[in-house]
N, C-alpha and C. Protein backbone atom coordinates (compact mmCIF):
# COMPACT_ATOMS: atom_id res chain seq x y z
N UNK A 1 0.84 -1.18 0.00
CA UNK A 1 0.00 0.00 0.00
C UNK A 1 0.88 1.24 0.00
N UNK A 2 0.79 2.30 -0.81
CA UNK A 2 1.60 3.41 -0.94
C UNK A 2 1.32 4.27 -0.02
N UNK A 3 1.68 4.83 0.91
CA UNK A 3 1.52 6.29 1.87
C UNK A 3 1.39 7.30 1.58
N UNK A 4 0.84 8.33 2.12
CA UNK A 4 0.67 9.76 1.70
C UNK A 4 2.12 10.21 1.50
N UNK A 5 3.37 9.62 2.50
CA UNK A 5 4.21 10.06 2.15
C UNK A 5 5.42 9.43 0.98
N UNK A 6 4.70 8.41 0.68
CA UNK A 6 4.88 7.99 -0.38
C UNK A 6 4.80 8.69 -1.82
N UNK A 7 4.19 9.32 -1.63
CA UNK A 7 3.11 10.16 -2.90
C UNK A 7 3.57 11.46 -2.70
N UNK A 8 3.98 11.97 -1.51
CA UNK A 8 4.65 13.78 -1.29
C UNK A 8 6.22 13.18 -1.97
N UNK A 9 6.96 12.17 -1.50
CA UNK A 9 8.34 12.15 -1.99
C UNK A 9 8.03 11.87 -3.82
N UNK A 10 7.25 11.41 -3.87
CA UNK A 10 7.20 11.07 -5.75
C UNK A 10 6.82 11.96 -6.40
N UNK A 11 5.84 13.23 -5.80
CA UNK A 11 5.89 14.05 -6.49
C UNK A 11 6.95 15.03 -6.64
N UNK A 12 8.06 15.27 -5.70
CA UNK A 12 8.94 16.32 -5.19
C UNK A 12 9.94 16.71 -6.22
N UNK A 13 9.88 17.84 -7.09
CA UNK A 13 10.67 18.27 -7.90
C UNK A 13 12.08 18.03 -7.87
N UNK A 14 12.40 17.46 -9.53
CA UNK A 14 13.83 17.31 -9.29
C UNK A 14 14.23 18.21 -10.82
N UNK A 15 15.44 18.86 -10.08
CA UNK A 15 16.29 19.42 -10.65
C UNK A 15 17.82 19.06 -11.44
N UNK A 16 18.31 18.85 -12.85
CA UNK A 16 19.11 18.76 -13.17
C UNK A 16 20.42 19.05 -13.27
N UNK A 17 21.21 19.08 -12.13
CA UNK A 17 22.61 19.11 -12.05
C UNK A 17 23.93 18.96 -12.47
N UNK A 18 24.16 19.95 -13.60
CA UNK A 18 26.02 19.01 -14.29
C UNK A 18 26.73 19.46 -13.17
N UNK A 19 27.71 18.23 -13.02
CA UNK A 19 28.31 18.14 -12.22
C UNK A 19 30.26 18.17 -13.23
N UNK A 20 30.77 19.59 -13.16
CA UNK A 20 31.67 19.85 -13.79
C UNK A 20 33.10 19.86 -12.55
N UNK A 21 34.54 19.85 -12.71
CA UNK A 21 35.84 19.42 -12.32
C UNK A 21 36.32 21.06 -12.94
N UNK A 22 37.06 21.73 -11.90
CA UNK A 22 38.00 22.46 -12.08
C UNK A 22 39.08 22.32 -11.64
N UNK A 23 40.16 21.81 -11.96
CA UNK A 23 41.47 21.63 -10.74
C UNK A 23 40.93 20.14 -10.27
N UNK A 24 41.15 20.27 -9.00
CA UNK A 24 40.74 19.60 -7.93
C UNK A 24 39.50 20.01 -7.30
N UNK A 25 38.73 20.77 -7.43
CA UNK A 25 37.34 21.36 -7.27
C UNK A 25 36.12 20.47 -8.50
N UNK A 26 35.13 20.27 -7.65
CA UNK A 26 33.77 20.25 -8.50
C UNK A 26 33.01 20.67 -7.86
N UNK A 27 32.25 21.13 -8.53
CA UNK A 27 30.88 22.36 -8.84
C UNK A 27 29.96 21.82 -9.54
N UNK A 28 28.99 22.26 -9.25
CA UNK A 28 27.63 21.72 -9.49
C UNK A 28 27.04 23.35 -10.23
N UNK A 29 25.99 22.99 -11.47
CA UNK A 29 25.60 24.05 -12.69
C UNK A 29 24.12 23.63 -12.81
N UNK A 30 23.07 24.21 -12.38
CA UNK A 30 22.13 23.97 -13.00
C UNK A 30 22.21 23.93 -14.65
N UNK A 31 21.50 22.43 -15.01
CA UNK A 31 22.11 21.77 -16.57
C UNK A 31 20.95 22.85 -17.18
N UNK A 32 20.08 23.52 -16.94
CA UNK A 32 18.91 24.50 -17.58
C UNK A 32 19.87 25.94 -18.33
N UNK A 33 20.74 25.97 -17.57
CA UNK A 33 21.70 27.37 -17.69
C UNK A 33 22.53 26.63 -18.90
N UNK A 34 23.05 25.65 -19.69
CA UNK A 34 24.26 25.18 -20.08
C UNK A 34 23.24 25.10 -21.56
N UNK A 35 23.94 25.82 -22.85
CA UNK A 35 23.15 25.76 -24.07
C UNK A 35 23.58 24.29 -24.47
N UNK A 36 24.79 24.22 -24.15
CA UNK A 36 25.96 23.06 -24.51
C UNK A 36 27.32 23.06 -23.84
N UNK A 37 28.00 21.50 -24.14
CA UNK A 37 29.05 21.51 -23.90
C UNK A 37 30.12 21.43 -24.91
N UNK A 38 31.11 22.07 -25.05
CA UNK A 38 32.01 22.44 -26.14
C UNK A 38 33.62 22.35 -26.23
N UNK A 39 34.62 22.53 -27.33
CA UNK A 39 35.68 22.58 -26.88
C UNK A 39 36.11 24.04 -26.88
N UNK A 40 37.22 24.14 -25.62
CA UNK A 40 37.36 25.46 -25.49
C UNK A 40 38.04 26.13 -26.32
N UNK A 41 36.82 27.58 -27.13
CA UNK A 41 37.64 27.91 -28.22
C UNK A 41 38.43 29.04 -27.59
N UNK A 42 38.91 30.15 -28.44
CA UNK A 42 39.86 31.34 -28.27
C UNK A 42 39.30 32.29 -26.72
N UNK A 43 38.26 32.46 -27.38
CA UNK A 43 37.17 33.47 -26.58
C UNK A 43 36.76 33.08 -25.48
N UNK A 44 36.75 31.80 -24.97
CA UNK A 44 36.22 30.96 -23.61
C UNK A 44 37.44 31.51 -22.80
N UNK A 45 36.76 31.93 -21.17
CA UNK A 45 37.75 32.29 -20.41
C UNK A 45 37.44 31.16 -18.96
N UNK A 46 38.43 31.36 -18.38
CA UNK A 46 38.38 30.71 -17.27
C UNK A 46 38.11 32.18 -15.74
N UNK A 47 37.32 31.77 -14.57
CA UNK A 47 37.32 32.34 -13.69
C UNK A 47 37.72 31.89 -12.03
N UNK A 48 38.85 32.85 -11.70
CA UNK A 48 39.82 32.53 -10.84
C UNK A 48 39.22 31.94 -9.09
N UNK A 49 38.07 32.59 -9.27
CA UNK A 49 37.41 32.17 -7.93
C UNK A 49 36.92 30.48 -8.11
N UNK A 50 36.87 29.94 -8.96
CA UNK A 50 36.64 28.55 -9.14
C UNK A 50 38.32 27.37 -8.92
N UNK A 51 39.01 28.44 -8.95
CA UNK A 51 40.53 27.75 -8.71
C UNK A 51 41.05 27.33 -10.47
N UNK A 52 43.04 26.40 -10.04
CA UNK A 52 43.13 26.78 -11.56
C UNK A 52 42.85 25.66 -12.25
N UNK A 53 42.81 25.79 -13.44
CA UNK A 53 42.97 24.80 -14.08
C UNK A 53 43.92 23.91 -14.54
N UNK A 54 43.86 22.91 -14.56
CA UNK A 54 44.78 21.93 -15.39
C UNK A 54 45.03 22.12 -16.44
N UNK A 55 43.96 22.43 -17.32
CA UNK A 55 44.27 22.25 -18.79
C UNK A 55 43.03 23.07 -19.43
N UNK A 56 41.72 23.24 -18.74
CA UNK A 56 40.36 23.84 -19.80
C UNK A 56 40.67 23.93 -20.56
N UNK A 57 40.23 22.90 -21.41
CA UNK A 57 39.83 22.17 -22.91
C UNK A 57 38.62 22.17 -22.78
N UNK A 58 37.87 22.01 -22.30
CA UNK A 58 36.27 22.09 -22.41
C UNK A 58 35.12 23.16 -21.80
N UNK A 59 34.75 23.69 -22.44
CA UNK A 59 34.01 25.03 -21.84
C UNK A 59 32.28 24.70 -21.79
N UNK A 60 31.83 25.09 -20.86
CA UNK A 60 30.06 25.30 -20.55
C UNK A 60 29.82 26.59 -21.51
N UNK A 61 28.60 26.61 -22.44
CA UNK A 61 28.30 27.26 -23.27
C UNK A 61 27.12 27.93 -22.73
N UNK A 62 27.00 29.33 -22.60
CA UNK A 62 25.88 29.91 -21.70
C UNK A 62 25.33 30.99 -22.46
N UNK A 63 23.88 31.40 -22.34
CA UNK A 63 23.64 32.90 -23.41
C UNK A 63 23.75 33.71 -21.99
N UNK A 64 24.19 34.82 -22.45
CA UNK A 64 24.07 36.13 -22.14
C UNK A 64 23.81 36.83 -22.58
N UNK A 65 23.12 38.40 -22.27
CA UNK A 65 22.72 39.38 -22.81
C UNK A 65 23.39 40.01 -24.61
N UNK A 66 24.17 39.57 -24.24
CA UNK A 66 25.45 39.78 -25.32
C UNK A 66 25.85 38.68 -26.66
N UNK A 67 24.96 37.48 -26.23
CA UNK A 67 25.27 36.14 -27.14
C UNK A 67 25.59 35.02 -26.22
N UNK A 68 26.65 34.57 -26.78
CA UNK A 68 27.17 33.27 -26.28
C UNK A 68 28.57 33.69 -25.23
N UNK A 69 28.52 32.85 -24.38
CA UNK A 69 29.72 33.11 -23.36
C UNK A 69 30.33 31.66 -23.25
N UNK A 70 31.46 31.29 -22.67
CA UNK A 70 32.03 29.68 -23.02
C UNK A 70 32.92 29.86 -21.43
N UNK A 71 32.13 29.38 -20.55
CA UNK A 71 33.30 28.86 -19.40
C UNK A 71 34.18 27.93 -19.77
N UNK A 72 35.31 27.88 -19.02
CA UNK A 72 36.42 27.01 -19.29
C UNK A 72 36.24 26.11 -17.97
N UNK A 73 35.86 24.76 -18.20
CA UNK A 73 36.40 23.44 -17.09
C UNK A 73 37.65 22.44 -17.63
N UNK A 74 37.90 21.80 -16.66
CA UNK A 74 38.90 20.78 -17.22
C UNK A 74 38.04 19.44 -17.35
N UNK A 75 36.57 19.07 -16.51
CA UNK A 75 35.89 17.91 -16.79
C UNK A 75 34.67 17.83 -16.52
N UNK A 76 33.95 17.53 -17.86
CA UNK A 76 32.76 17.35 -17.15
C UNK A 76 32.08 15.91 -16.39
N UNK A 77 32.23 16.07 -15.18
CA UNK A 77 31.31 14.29 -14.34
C UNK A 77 30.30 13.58 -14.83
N UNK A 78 29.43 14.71 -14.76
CA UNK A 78 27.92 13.74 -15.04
C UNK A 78 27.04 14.91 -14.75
N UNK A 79 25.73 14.57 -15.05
CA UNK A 79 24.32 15.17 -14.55
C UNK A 79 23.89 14.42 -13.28
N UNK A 80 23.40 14.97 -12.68
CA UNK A 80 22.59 14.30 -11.49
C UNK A 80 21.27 14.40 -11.23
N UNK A 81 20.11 14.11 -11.42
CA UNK A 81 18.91 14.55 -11.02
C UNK A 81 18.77 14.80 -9.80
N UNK A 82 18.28 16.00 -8.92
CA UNK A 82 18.80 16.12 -8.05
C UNK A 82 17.11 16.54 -6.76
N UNK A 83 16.39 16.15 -6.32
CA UNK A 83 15.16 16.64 -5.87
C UNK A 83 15.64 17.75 -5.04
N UNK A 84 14.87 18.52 -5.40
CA UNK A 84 14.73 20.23 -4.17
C UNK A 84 15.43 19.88 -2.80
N UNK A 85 14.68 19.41 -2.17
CA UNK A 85 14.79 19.35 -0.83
C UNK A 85 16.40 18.84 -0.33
N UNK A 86 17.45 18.40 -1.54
CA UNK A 86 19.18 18.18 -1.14
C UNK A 86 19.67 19.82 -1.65
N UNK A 87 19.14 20.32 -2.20
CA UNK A 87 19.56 21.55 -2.28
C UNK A 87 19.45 22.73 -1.41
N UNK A 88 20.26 23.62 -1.06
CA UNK A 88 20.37 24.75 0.01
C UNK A 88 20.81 25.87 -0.34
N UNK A 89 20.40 27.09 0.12
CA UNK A 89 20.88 28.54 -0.33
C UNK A 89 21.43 28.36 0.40
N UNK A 90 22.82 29.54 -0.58
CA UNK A 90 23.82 29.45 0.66
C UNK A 90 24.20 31.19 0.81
N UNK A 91 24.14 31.85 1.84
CA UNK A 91 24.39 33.26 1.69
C UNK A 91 25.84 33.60 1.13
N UNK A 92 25.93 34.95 0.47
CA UNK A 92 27.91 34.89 -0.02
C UNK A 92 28.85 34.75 1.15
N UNK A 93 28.33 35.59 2.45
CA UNK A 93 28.97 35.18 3.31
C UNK A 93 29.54 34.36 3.62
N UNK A 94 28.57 33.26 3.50
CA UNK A 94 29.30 31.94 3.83
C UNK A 94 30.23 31.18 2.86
N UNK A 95 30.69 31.37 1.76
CA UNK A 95 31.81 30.87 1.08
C UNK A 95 32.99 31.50 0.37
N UNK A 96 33.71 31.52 0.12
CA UNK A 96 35.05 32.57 -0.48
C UNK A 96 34.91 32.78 -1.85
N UNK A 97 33.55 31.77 -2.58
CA UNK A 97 33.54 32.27 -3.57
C UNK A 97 32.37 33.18 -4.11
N UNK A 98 32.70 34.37 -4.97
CA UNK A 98 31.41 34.93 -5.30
C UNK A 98 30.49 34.46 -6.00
N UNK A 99 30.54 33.14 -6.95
CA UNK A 99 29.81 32.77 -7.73
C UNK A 99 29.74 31.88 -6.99
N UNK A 100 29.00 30.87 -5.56
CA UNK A 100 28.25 30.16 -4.98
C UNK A 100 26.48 30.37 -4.83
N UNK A 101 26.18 30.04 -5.06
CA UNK A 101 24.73 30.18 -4.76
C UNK A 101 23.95 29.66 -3.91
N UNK A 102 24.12 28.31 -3.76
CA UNK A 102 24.26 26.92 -3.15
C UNK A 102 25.15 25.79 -3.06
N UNK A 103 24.51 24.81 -2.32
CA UNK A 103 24.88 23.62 -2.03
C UNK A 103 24.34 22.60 -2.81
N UNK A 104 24.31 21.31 -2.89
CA UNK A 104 24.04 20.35 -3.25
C UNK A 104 24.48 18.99 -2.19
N UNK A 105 23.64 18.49 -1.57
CA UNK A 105 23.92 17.85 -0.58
C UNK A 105 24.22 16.51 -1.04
N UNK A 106 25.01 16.09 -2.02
CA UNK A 106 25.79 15.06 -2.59
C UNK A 106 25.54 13.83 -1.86
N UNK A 107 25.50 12.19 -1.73
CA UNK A 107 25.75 11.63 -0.91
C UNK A 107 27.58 11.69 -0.08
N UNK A 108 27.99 12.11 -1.42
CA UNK A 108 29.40 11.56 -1.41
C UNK A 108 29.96 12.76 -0.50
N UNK A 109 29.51 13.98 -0.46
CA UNK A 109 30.11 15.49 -0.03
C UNK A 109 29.03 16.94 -0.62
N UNK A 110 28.91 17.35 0.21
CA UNK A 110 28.23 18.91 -0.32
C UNK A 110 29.10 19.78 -1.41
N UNK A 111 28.39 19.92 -2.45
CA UNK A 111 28.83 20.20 -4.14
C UNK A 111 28.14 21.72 -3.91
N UNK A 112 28.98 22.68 -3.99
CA UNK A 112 28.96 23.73 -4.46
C UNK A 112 28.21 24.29 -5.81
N UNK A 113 27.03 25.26 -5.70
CA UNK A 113 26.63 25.65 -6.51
C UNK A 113 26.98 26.44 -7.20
N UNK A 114 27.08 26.76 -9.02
CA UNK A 114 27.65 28.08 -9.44
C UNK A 114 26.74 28.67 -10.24
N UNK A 115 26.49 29.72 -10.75
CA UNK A 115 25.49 30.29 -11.32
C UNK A 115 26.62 31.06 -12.44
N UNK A 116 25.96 30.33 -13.71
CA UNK A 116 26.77 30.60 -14.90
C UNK A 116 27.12 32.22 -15.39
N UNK A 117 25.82 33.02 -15.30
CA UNK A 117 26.09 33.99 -15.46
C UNK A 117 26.91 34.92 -14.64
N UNK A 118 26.76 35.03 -13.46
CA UNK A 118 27.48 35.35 -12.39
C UNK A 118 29.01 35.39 -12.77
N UNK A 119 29.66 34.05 -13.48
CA UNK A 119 31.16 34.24 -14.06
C UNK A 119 31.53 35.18 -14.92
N UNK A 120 30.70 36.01 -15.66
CA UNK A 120 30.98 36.82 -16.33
C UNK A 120 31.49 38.23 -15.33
């Protein structure tokens, strides 16, 4: 027999997560923000508050007001479907980087949120 709370967890919005590698850092991108994933051309920049890179060869493809913008990662992980309720605002206060937004309450470790536009 299914439970009421059976039926609140099945309906509970889930959200799509790429889960991208900078350095030794991963970050979590709402996959709604990402037009595509690409190789990094001339114009793709990298941003220092995410730490450095190894190599960015591969850039997150984002619109902006302006067109197309191309973050630079060194890997992309995976997507994660991710339901609301593992996700958390996180104030700027609380992290060193300016482009955090949130959390992602990972099983493995809490994944840092980034908000694509924000890198610009």
């Amino acid at each position: 027999m299914i439970g009421a709370s059976d039926l609140q967890s099945a309906a509970e919005e889930v959200i799509q997560i790429l889960l991208v590698g900078v350095g030794d850092e991963q970050y979590g991108v709402d996959a709604t923000q990402v037009l595509r994933i690409d190789r990094a051309e001339a114009g793709a920049f990298a941003h220092p508050a995410l730490g450095t890179l190894r190599e960015g060869k591969r850039s997150l493809v984002f619109q902006t007001d302006n067109g197309e913008a191309q973050l630079k990662v060194d890997a992309i992980i995976g997507v994660d479907a991710v339901p609301i309720s593992r996700l958390r605002r996180m104030p700027p206060a609380a992290t060193r980087s300016p482009l955090a937004v949130g959390l992602y309450l990972s099983d493995a470790r809490p994944i840092v949120l980034i908000d694509l536009p924000l890198t610009l």
